[in-house]
C-alpha atoms as a PDB file:
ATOM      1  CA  UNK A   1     -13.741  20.126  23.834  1.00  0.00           C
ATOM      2  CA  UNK A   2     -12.200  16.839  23.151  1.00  0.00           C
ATOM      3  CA  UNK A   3     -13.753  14.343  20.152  1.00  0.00           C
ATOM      4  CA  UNK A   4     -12.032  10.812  20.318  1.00  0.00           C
ATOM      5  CA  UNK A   5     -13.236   9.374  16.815  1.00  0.00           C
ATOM      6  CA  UNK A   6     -13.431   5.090  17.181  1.00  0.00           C
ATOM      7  CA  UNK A   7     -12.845   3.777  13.245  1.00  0.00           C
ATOM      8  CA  UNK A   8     -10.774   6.630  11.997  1.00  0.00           C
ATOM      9  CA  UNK A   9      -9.563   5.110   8.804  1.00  0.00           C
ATOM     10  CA  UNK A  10     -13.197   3.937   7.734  1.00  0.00           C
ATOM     11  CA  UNK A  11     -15.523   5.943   5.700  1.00  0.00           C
ATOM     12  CA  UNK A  12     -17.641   7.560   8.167  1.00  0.00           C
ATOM     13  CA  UNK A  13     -15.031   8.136  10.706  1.00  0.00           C
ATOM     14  CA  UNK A  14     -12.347   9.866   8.410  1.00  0.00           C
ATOM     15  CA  UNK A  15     -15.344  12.220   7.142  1.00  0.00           C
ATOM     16  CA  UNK A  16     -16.038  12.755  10.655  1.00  0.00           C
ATOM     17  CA  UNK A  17     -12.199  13.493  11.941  1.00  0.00           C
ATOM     18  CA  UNK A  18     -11.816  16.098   8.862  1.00  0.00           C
ATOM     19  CA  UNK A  19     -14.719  17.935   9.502  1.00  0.00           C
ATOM     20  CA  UNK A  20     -14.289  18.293  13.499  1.00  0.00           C
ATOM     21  CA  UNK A  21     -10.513  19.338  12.707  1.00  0.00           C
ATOM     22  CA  UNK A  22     -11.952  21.932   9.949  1.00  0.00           C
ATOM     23  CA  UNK A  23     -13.803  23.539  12.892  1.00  0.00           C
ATOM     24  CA  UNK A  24     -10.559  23.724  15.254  1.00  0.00           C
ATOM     25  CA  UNK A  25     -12.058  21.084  17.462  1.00  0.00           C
ATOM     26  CA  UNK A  26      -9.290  18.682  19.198  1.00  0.00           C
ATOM     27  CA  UNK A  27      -9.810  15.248  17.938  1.00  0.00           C
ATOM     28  CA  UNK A  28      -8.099  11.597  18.742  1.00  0.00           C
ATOM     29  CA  UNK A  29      -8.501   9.451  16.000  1.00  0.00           C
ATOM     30  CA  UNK A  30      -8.709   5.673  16.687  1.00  0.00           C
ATOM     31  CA  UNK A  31      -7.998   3.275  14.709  1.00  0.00           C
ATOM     32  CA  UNK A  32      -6.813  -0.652  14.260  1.00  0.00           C
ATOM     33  CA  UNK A  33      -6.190  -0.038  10.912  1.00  0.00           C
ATOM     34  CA  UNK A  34      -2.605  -0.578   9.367  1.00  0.00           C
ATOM     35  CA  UNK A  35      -3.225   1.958   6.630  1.00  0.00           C
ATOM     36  CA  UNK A  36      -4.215   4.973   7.929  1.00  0.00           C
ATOM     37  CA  UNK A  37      -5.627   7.833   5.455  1.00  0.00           C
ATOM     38  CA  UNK A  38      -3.243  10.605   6.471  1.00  0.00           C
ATOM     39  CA  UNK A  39      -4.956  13.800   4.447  1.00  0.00           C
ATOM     40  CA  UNK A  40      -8.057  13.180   6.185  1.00  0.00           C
ATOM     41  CA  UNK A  41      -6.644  12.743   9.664  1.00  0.00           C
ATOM     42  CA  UNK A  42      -3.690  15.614   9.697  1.00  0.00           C
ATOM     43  CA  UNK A  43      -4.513  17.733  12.147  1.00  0.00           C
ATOM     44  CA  UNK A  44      -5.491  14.595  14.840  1.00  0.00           C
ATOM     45  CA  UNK A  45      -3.986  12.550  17.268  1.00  0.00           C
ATOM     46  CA  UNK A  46      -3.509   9.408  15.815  1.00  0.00           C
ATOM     47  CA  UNK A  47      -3.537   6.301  18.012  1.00  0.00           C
ATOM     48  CA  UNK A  48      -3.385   2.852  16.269  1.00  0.00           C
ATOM     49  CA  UNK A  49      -4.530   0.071  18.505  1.00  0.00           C
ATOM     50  CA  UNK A  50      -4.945  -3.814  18.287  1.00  0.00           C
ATOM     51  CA  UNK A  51      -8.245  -3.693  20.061  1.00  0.00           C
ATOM     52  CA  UNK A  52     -10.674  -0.842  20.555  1.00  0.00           C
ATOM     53  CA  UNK A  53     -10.659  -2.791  24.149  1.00  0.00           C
ATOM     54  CA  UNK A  54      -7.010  -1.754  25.087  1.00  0.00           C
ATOM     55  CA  UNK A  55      -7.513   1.658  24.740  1.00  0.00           C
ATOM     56  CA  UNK A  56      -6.457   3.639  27.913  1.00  0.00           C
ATOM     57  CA  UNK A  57      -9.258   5.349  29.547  1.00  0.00           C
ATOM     58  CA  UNK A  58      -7.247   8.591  30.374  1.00  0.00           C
ATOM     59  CA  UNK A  59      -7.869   8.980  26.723  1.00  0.00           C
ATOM     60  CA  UNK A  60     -11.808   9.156  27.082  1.00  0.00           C
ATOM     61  CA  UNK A  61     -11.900  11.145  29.860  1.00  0.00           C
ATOM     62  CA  UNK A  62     -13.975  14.221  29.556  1.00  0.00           C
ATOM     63  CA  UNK A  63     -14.130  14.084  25.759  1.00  0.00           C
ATOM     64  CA  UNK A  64     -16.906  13.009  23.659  1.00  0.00           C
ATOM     65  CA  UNK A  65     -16.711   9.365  22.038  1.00  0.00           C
ATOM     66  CA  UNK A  66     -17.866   9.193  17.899  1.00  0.00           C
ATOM     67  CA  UNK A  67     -18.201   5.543  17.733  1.00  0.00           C
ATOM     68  CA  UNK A  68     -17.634   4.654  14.289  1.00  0.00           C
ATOM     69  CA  UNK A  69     -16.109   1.466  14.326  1.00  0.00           C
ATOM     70  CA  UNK A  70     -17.131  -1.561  12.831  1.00  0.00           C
ATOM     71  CA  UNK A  71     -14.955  -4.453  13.481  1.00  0.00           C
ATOM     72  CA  UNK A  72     -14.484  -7.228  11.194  1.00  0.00           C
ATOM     73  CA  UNK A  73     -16.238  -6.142   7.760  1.00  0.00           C
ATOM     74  CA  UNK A  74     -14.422  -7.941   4.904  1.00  0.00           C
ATOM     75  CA  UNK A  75     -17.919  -7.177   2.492  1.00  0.00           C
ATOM     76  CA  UNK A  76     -19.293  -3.975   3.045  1.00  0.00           C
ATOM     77  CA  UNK A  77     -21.739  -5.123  -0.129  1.00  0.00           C
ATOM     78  CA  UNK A  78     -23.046  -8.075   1.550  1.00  0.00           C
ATOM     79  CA  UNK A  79     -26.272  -7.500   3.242  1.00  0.00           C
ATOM     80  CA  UNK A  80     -25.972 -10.346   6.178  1.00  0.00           C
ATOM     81  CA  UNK A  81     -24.030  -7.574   8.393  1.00  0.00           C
ATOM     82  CA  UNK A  82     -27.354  -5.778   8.415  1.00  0.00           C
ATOM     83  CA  UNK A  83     -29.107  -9.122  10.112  1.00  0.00           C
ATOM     84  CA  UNK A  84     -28.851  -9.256  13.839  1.00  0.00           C
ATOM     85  CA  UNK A  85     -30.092 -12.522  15.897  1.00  0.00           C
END
């Protein structure tokens, strides 16, 4: 089975990509990231994008989507991202 990991280089997706490749599963590992945290994400396809909008569909197909991006958070420590209107 297929995992295709959105927000690869974050926190919660790099945790995520090492453990699914520590159990032999195949992963893609998203990411718009410019640095990209290689010793968590050997093992995975890596697939830098500008967008999480421009990524090709073929690449979803039949797998399971770990959507763990979170676009656009300069301060993780600031509480406002936790307000929605």
């Amino acid at each position: 089975m297929k995992f295709v990991v959105t927000g690869s280089s974050g926190f919660v997706g790099r945790n995520l990509v090492r453990a699914l490749i520590d159990q032999n599963k195949e992963v893609v590992a998203l990411t718009t990231a410019k640095y990209i945290p290689v010793d968590y994400l050997k093992g995975a396809t890596v697939i830098r994008v500008r967008s999480l909008c421009e990524t090709n569909p073929d690449i979803l197909r039949g797998a399971v989507i770990c959507h763990c991006a979170w676009e656009n958070v300069h301060n993780t420590l600031d509480t406002s991202h936790l307000m929605h209107t």
